[in-house]
Protein backbone atom coordinates (compact mmCIF):
# COMPACT_ATOMS: atom_id res chain seq x y z
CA UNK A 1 0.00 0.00 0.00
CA UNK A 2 1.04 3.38 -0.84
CA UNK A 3 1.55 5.52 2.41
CA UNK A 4 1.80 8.92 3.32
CA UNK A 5 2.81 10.69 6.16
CA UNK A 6 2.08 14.50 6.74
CA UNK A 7 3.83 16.31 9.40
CA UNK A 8 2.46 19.37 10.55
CA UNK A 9 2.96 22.05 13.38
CA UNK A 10 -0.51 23.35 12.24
CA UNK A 11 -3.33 21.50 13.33
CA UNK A 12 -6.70 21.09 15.56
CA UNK A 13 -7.82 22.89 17.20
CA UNK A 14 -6.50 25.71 15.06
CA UNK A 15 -8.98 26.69 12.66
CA UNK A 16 -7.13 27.92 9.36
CA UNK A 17 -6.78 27.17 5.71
CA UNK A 18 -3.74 25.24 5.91
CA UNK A 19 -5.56 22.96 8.52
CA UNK A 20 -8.77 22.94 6.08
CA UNK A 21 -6.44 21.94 2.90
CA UNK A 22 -4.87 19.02 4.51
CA UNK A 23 -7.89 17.92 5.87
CA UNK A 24 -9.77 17.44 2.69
CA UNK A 25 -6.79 16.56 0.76
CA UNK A 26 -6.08 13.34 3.37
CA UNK A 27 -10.23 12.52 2.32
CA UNK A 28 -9.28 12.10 -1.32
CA UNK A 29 -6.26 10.79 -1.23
CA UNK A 30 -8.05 8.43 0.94
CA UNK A 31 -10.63 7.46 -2.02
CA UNK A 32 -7.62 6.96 -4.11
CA UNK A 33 -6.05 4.72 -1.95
CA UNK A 34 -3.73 5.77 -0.12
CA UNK A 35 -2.90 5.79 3.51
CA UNK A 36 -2.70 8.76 5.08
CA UNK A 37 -0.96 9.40 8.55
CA UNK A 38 -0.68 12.46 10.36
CA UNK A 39 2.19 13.60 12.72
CA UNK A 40 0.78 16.91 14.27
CA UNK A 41 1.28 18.14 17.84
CA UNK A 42 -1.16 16.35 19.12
CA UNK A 43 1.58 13.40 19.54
CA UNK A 44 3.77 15.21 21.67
CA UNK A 45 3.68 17.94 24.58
CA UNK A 46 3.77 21.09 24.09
CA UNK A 47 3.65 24.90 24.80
CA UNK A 48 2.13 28.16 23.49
CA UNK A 49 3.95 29.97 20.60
CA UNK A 50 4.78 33.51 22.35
CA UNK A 51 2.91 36.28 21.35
CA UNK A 52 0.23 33.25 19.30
CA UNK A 53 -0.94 31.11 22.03
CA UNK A 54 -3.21 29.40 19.57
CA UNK A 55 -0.33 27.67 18.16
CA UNK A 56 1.08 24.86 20.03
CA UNK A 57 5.07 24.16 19.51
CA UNK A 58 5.79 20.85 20.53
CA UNK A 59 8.58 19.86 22.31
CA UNK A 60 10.47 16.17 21.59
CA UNK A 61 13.08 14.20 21.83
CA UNK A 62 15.03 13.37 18.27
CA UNK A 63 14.37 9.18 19.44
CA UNK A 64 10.71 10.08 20.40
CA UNK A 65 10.06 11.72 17.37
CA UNK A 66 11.64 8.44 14.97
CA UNK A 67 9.07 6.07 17.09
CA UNK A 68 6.09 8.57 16.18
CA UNK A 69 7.12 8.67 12.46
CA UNK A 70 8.04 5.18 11.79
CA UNK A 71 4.60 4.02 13.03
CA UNK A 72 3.37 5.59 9.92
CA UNK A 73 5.80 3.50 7.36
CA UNK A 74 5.90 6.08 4.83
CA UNK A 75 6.62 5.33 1.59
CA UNK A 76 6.33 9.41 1.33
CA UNK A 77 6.99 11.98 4.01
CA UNK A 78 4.84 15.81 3.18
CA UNK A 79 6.08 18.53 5.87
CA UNK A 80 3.75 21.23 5.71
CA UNK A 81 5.00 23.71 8.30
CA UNK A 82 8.27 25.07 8.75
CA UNK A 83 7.88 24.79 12.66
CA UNK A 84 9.84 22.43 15.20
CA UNK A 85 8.16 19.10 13.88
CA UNK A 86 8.88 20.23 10.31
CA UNK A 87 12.35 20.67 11.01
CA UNK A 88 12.56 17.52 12.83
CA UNK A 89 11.00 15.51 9.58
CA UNK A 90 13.23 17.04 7.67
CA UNK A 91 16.15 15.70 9.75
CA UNK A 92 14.57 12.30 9.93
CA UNK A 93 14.54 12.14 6.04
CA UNK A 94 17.69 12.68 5.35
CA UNK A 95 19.41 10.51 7.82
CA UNK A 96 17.21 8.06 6.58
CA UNK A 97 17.99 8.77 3.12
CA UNK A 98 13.85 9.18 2.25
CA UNK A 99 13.59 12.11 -0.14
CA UNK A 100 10.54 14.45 1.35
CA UNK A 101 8.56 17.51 -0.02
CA UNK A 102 7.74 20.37 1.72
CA UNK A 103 4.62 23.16 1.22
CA UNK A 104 4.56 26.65 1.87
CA UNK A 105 1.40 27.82 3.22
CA UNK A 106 2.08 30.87 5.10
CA UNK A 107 4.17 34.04 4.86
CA UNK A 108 6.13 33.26 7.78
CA UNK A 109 9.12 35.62 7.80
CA UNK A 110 6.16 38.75 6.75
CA UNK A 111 4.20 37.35 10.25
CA UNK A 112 6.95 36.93 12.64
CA UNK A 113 8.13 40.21 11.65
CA UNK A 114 4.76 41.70 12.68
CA UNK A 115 5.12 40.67 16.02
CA UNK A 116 8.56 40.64 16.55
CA UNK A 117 12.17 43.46 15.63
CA UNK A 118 13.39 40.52 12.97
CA UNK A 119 14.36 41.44 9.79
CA UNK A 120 12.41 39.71 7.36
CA UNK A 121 15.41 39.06 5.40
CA UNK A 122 17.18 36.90 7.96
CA UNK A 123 13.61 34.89 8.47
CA UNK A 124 13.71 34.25 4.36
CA UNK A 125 17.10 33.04 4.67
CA UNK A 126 16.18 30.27 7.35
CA UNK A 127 13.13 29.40 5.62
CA UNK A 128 14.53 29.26 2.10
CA UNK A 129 17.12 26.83 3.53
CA UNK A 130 14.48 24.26 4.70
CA UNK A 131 12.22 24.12 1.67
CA UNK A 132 15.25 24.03 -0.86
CA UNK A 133 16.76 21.35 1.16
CA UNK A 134 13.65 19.02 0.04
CA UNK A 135 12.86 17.10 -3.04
CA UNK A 136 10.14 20.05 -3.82
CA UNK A 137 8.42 23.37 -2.74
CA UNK A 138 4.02 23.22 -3.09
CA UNK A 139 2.88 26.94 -3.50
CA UNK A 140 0.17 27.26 -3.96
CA UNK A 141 -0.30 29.71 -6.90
CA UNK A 142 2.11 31.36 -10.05
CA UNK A 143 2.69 34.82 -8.12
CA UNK A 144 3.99 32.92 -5.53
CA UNK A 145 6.20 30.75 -7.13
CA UNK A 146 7.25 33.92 -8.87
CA UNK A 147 8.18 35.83 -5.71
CA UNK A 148 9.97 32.56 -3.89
CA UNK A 149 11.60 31.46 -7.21
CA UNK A 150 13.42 35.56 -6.93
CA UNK A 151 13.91 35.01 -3.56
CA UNK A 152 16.28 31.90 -4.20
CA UNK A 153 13.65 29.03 -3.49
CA UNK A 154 13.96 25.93 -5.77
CA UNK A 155 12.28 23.16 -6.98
CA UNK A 156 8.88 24.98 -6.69
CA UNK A 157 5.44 23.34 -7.80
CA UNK A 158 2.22 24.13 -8.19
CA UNK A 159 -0.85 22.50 -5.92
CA UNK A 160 -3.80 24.49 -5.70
CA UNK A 161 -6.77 24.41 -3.70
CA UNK A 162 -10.47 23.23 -4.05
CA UNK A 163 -13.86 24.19 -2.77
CA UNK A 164 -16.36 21.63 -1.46
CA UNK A 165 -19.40 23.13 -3.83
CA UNK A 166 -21.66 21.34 -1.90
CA UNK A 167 -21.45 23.02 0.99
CA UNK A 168 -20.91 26.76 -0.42
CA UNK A 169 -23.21 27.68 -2.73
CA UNK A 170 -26.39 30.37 -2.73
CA UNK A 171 -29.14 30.42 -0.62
CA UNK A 172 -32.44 31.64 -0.25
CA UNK A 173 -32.60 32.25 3.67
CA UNK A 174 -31.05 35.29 5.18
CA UNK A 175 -29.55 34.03 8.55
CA UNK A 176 -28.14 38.02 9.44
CA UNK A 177 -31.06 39.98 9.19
CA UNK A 178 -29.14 43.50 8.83
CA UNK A 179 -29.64 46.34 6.39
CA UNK A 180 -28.37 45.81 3.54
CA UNK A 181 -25.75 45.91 1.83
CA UNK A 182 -24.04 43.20 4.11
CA UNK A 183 -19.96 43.85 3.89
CA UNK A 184 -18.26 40.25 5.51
CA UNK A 185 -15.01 39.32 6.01
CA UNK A 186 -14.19 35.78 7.48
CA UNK A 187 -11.56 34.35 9.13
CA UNK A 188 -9.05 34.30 11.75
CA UNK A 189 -9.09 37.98 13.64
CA UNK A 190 -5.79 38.53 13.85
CA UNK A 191 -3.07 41.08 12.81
CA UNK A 192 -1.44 39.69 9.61
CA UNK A 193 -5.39 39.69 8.13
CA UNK A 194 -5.16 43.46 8.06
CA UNK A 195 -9.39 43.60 9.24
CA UNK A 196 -8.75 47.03 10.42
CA UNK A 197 -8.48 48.06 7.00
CA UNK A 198 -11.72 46.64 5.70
CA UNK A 199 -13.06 47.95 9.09
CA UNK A 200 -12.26 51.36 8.61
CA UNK A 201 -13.98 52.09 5.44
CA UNK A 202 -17.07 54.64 4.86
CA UNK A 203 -19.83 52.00 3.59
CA UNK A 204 -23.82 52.19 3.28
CA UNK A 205 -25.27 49.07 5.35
CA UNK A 206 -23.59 46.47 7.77
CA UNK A 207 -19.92 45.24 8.42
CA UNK A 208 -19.70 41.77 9.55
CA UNK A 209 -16.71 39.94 10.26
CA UNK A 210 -17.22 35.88 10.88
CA UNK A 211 -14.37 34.35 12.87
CA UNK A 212 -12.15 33.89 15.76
CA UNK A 213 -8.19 34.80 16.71
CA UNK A 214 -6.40 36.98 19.54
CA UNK A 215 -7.36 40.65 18.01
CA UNK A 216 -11.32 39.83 18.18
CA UNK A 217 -11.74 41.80 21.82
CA UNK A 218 -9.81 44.62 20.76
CA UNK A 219 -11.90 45.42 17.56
CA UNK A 220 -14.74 44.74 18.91
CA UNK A 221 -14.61 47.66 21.38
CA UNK A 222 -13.33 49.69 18.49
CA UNK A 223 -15.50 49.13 16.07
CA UNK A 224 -19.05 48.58 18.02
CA UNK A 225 -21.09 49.06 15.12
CA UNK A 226 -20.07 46.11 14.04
CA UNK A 227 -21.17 42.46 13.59
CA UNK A 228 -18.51 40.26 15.13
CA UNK A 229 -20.02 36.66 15.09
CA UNK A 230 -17.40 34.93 16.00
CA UNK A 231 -16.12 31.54 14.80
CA UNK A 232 -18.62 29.48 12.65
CA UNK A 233 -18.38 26.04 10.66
CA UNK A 234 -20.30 23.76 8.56
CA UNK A 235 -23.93 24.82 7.37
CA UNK A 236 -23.98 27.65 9.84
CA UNK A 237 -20.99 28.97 8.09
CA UNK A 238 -22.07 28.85 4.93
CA UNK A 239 -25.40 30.40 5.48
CA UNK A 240 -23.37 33.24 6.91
CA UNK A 241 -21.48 32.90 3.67
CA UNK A 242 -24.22 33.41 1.41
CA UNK A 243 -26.49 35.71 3.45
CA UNK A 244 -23.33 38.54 2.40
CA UNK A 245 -23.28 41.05 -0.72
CA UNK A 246 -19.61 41.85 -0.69
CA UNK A 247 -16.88 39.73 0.46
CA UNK A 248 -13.87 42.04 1.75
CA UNK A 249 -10.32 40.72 1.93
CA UNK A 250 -7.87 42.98 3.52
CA UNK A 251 -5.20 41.06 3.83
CA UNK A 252 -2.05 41.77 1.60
CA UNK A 253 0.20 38.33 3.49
CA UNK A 254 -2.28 35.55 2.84
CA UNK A 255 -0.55 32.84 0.02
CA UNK A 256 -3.50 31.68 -1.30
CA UNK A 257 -7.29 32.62 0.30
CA UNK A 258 -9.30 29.52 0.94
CA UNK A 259 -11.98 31.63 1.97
CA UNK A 260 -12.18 33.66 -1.42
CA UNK A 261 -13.21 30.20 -2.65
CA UNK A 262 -15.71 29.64 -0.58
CA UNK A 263 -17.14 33.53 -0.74
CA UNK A 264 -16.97 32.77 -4.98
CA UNK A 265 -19.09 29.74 -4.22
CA UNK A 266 -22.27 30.92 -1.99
CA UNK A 267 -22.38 33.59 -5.01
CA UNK A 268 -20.34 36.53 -3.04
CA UNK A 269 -17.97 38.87 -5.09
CA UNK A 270 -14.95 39.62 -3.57
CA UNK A 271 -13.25 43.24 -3.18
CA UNK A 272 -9.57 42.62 -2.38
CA UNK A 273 -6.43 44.70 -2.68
CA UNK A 274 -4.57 43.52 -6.22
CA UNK A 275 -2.38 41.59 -4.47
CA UNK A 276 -1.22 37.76 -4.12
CA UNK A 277 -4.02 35.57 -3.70
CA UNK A 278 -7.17 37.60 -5.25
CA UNK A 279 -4.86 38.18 -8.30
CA UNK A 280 -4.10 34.22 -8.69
CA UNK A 281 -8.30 33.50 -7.88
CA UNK A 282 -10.25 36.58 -9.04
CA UNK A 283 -7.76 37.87 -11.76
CA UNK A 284 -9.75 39.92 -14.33
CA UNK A 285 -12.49 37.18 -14.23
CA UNK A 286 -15.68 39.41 -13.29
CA UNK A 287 -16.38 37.81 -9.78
CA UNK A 288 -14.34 40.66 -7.84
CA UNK A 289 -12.81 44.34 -7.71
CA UNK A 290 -9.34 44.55 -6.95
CA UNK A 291 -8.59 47.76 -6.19
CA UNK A 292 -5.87 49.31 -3.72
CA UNK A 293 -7.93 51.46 -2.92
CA UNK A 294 -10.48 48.95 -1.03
CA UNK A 295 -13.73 51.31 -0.41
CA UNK A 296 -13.90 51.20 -4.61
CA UNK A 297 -13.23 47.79 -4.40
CA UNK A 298 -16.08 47.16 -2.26
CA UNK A 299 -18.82 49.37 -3.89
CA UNK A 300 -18.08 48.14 -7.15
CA UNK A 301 -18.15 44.63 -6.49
CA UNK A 302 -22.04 45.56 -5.44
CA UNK A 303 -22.58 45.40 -9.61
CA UNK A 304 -21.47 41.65 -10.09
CA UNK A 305 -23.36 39.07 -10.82
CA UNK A 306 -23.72 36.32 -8.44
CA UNK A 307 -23.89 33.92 -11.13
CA UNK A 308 -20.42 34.63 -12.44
CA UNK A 309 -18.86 33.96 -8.98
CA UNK A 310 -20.53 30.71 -8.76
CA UNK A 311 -19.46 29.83 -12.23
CA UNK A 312 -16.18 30.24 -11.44
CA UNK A 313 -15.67 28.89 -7.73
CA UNK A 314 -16.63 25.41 -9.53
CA UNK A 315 -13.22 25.64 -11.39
CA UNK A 316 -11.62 24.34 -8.41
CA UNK A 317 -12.36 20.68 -7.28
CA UNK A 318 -10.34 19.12 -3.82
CA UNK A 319 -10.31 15.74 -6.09
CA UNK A 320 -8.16 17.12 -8.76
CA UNK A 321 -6.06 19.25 -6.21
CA UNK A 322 -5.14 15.91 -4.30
CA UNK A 323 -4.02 14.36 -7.22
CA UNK A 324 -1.72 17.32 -8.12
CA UNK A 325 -0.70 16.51 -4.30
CA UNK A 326 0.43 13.11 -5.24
CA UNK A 327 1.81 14.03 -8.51
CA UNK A 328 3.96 16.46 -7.39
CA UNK A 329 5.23 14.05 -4.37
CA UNK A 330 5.69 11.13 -6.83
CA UNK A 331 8.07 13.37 -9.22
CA UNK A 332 9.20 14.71 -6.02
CA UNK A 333 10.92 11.17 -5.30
CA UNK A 334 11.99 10.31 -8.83
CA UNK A 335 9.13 8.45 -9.97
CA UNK A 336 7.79 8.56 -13.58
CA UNK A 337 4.40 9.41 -14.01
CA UNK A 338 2.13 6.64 -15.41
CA UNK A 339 3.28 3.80 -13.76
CA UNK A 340 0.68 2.97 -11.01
CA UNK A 341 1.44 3.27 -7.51
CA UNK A 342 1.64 0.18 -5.40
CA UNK A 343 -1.25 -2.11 -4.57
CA UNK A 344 -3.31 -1.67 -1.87
């Protein structure tokens, strides 16, 4: 049987897109076949990342750590975070001679440098070291393969994302039940996501922002006019989903934007700053305004049709983005493409 193991500093119960993508991708690689194990922190102990308590570094012993992997027999190691288990995979692999891939999810030397006096430059250096060190580097779009490839990354390849259609899509009911137009923003409320931006503007009818994360207190007794809902999943958020006009994204750090996806899907138009992410998804497709100038962007995205967004959210499928997955971890290891994979 054909096994995979995925080790990852990101995980439940953190609520985030790079926990969402691995999720669904494990389901399908499952219907394909394969086995899928996870090493995430929930195997070790651990403690609270200063300054983002949410995240859990775990702490391990080099031995410790080869017991937890090997129970997995991988025929394939994925490290998907560039945190202390990540490194520790990546150690494992090579001693062991097991070529490995890598992702990279998150702008990690732009987000420590928000919270912390490190140059970005020196966080780039350490980064670029681990992913180029692997057999290959998942982005997960062509801007930013563009920006890590002049950066110095290597061996880059592309795996997007997919949008469970089923789930997202427009609806009738209006679960809100505010004056129109409805302005929503959703996920985690933190600094990086730049929601004070979105928050700020001058706009006719209701702000809502769906989601949880340490900065959710603070804006809430700053902006009290708005609708903070706080975290939502499954139907609940996707009637939240659909029940907006507008979906703002602030954020100018975010590699990808699972939840521009899902906005596209319940029939939402997105107004975003032209920047990585809503240029890769929205483009000059008419489901969005991309504008740097974000008030514009939101207003104008009032004129597009839901229709269109739908249209195009069903582009993206999590069946075809798991088989990019394994492609990309098969050519990763030397394999040519065609010949099966083992049995199961």
């Amino acid at each position: 049987m054909t096994r995979i193991t995925i080790v990852t500093d990101a995980w439940h119960p953190q609520v985030n897109g790079v926990v969402r993508s691995i999720e669904r991708t494990n389901a399908e690689l499952e219907k394909m076949g394969v086995h899928v194990s996870m090493l995430t922190p929930a195997s070790f102990r651990t403690i609270p990342c200063p300054t983002y308590p949410e995240i859990r570094l775990s702490l391990t012993l080099p031995g410790h750590f080869a017991r937890e992997i090997e129970k997995g027999q991988p025929s394939y190691v994925h490290i998907a975070t560039e945190g202390p288990l990540g490194l520790m995979a990546a150690r494992w692999c090579r001693r062991n001679g097991l070529p490995y891939t890598t992702s990279y999810h998150t702008r990690f030397p732009e987000y420590v440098s928000a919270r912390l006096p490190i140059p970005e430059k020196w966080l780039y250096a350490i980064v670029r070291r681990f992913h180029n060190r692997g057999g290959g580097c998942m982005v997960a779009t062509e801007s930013l393969a563009q920006e890590l490839s002049a950066r110095g990354f290597k061996h880059l390849m592309r795996w997007s994302r997919g949008i469970d259609a089923d789930l997202f899509h427009p609806r009738e009911d209006d679960i809100l039940n505010l004056p129109r137009p409805i302005f929503m923003n959703v996920g985690r409320v933190s600094v990086e996501k730049n929601i004070g931006a979105f928050l700020d503007l001058d706009l006719p009818g209701s702000k809502v922002v769906v989601g949880d994360g340490p900065q959710l207190e603070s804006l809430r007794k700053r902006y009290p006019d708005v609708v903070f809902t706080g975290a939502k999943f499954g139907e609940e958020l996707a009637r939240h989903y659909a029940a907006a006009d507008v979906f703002v994204f602030p954020s100018r750090t975010d590699t990808f934007g699972n939840v521009l996806l899902e906005a596209l899907a319940s029939g939402v138009p997105v107004a975003a700053y032209p920047v990585m992410g809503p240029i890769d998804i929205v483009g000059d497709h008419p489901v969005g305004v991309l504008d740097e100038d974000l008030r514009i962007a939101a207003l104008g995205a009032l004129q597009i049709s839901r229709d269109a967004c739908r249209n195009h959210a069903l582009n993206y499928s999590w069946p075809a983005s798991a088989l990019q997955f394994l492609t990309n971890i098969r050519l990763a290891n030397g394999e040519v493409i065609g010949q099966p994979l083992a049995p199961a």
